[in-house]
Protein backbone atom coordinates (compact mmCIF):
# COMPACT_ATOMS: atom_id res chain seq x y z
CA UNK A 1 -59.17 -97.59 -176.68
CA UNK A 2 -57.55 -99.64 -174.25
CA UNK A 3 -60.03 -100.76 -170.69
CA UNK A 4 -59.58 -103.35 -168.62
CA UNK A 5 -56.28 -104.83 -170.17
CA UNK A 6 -54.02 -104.42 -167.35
CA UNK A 7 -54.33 -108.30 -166.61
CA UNK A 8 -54.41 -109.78 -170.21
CA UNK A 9 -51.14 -106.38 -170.28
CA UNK A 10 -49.09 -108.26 -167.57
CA UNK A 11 -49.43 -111.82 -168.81
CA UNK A 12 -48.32 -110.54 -172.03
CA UNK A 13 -45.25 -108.84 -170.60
CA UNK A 14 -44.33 -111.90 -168.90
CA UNK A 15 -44.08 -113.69 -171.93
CA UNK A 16 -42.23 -111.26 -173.80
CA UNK A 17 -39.73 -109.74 -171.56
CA UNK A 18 -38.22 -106.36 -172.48
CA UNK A 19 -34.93 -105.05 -171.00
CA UNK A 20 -34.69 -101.53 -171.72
CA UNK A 21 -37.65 -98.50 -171.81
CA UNK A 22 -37.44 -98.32 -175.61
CA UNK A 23 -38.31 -102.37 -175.99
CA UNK A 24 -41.29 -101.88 -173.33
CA UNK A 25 -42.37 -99.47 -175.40
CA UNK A 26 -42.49 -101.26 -178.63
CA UNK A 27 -43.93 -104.92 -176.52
CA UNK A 28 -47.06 -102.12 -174.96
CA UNK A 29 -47.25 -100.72 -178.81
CA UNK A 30 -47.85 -104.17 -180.13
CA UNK A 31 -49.54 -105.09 -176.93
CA UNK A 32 -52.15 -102.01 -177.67
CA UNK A 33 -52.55 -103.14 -181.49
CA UNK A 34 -52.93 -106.63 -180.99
CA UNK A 35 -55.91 -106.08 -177.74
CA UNK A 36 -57.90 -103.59 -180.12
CA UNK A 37 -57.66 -104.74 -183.66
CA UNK A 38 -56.80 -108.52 -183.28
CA UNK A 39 -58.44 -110.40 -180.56
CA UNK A 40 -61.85 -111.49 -180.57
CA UNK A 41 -64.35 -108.49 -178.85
CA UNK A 42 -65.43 -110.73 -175.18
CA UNK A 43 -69.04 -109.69 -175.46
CA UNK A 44 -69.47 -110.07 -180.02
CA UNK A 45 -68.65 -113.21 -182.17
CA UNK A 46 -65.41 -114.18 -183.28
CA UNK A 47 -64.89 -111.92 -186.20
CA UNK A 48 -65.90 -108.74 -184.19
CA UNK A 49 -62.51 -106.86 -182.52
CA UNK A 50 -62.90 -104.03 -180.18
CA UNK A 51 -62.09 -101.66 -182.88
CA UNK A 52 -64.70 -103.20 -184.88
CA UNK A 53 -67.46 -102.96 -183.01
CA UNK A 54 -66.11 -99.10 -181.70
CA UNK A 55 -66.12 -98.07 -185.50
CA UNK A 56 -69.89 -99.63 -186.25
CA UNK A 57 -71.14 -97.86 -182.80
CA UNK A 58 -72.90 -94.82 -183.78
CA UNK A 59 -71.56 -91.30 -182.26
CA UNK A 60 -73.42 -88.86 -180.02
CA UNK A 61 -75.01 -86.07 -181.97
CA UNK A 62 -73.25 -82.50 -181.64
CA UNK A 63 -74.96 -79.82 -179.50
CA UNK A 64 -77.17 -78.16 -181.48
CA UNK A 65 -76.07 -74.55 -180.08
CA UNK A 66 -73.44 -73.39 -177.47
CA UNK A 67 -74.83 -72.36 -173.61
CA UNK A 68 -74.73 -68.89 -173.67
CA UNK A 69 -73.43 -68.10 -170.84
CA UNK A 70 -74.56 -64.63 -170.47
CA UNK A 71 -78.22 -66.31 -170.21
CA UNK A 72 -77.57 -68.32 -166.89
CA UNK A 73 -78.74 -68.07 -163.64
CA UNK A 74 -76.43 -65.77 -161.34
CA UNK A 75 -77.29 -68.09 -158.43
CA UNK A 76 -76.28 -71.58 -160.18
CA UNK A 77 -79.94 -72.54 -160.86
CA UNK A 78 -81.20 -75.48 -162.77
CA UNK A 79 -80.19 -74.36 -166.80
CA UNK A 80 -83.80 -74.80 -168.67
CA UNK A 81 -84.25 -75.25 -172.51
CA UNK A 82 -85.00 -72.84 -175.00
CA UNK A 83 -89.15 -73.63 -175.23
CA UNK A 84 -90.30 -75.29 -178.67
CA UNK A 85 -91.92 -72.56 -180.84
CA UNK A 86 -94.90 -74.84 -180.93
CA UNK A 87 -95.30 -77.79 -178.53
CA UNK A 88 -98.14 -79.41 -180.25
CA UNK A 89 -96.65 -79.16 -183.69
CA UNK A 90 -92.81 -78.06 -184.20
CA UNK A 91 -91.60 -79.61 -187.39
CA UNK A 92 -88.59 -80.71 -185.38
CA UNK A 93 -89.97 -82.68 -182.88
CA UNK A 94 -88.82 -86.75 -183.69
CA UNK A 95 -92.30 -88.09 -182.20
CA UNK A 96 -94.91 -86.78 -179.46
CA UNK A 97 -96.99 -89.32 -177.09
CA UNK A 98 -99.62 -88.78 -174.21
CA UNK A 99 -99.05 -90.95 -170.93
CA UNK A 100 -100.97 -90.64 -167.70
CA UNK A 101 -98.83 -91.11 -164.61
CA UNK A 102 -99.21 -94.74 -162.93
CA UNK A 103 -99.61 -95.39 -159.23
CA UNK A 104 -96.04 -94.97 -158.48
CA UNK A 105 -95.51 -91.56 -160.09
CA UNK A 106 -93.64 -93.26 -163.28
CA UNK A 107 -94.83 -93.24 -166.96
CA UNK A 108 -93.20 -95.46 -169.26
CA UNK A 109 -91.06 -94.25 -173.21
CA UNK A 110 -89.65 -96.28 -175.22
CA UNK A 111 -88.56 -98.66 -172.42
CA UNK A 112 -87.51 -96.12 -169.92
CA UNK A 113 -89.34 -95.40 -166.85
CA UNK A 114 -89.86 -92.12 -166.11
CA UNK A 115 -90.40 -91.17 -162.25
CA UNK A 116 -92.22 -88.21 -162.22
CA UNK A 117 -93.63 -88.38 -158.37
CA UNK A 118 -96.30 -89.91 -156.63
CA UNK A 119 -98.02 -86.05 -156.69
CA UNK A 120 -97.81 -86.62 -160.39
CA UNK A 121 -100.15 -89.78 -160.09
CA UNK A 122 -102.75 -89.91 -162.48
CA UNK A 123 -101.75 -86.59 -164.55
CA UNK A 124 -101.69 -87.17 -168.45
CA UNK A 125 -98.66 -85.73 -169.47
CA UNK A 126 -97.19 -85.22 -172.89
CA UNK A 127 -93.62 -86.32 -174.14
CA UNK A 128 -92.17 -84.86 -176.88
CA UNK A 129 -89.06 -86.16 -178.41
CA UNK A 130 -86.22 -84.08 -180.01
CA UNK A 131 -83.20 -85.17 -181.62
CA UNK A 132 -80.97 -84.60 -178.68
CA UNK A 133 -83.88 -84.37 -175.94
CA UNK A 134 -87.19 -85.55 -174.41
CA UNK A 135 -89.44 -82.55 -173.08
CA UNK A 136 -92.68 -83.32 -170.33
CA UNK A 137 -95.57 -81.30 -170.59
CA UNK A 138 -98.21 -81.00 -167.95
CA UNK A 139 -102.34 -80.65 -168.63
CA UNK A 140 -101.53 -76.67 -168.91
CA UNK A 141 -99.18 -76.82 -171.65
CA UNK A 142 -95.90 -76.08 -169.02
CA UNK A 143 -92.60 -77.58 -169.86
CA UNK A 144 -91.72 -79.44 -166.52
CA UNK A 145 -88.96 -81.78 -167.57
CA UNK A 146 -86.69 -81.84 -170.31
CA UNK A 147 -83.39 -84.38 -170.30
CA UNK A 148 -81.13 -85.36 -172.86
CA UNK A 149 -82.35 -88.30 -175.22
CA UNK A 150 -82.23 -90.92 -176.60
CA UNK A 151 -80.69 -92.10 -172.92
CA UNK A 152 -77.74 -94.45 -172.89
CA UNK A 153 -79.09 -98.67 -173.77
CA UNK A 154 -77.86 -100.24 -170.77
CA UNK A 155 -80.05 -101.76 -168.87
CA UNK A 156 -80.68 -101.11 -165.11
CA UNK A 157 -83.98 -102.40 -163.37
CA UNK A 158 -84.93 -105.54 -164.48
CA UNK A 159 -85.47 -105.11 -168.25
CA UNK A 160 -85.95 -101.20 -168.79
CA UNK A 161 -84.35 -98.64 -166.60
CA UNK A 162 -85.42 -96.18 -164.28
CA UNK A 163 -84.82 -92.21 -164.94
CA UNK A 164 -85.05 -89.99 -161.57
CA UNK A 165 -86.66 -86.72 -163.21
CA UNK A 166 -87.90 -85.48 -160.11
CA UNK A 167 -85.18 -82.76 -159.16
CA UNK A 168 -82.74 -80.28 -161.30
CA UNK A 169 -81.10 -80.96 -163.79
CA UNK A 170 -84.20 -82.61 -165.17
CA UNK A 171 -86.97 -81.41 -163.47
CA UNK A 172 -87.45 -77.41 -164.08
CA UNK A 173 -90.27 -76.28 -161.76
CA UNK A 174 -90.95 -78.04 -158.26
CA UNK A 175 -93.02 -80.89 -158.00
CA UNK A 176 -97.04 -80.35 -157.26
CA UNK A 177 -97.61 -80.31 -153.49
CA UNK A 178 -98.34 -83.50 -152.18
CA UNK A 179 -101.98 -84.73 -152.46
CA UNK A 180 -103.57 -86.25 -148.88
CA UNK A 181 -104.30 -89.83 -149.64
CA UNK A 182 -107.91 -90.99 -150.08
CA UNK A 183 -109.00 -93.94 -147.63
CA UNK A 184 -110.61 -96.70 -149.11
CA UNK A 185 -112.29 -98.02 -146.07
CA UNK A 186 -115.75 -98.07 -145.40
């Protein structure tokens, strides 16, 4: 895996010239093998490579089933989930929490903020976590979100960041209709 290298590829075509197609080939070859298994990773200490550090990343885990596509929606819908057989106990669930929506329509998992909706605000909601996916429930027991998880580790907004589940492909029924806002004078 070769990214951002066309720099570091120049400067080290300059300083080893190649006259015909089959030599530039070779100089790119070593070029390649030198960037990825040689040179110290930018980000890692000095006896990580890039190839190092590729090899100890861990890999996405497969889908567990194909999309049928028989199944989906003729008009290009949102694609839902197949429900759990039991959202308050399937033996394949990873771990299961309770959160009531804050203020600003977000609850927070395993540093990630989830924005739900200011509608949403002061809901409890369940989160149940999957191997490949994190499913919402509202008070009734209705599956409103599910997205893939665990999310990708970078971070975004400040020191956690921010998921938009409020519209498809995440969110799969509409939103609650807005609530009129209470006054607090007197």
């Amino acid at each position: 895996k070769v990214e951002r290298s066309h720099q570091p590829a120049a400067a080290w075509l300059r300083a080893h010239p190649a006259s015909t197609l089959e030599e530039l080939n070779a100089e790119l070859d070593r070029f390649t093998s030198y960037y990825n298994t040689e040179r110290q990773h930018q980000g890692h200490g000095i006896a990580l490579t890039p190839l190092r550090v590729w090899a100890q990343t861990p890999r996405a885990l497969a889908s567990p089933a194909p999309i049928d596509l028989e199944r989906l929606p003729a008009g290009g819908g949102p694609i839902s989930l197949p429900d759990p057989t039991d959202p308050t106990g399937s033996d394949s669930a990873v771990d299961r929490a309770r959160r009531t929506v804050m203020s600003n329509g977000c609850v927070s998992y395993k540093d990630r903020a989830l924005s739900l909706g200011q509608t949403m605000r002061g809901i409890e909601v369940t989160l149940i976590e999957y191997p490949t996916r994190l499913d919402l429930y509202d008070p009734d027991g209705r599956r409103f979100v599910s997205l893939p998880w665990p999310q990708p580790t970078q971070r975004q907004q400040g020191n956690r960041s921010t998921i938009d589940t409020k519209k498809p492909p995440y969110r799969l029924i509409p939103l609650p209709p807005r609530r009129p806002r209470t006054s607090h004078r007197s």
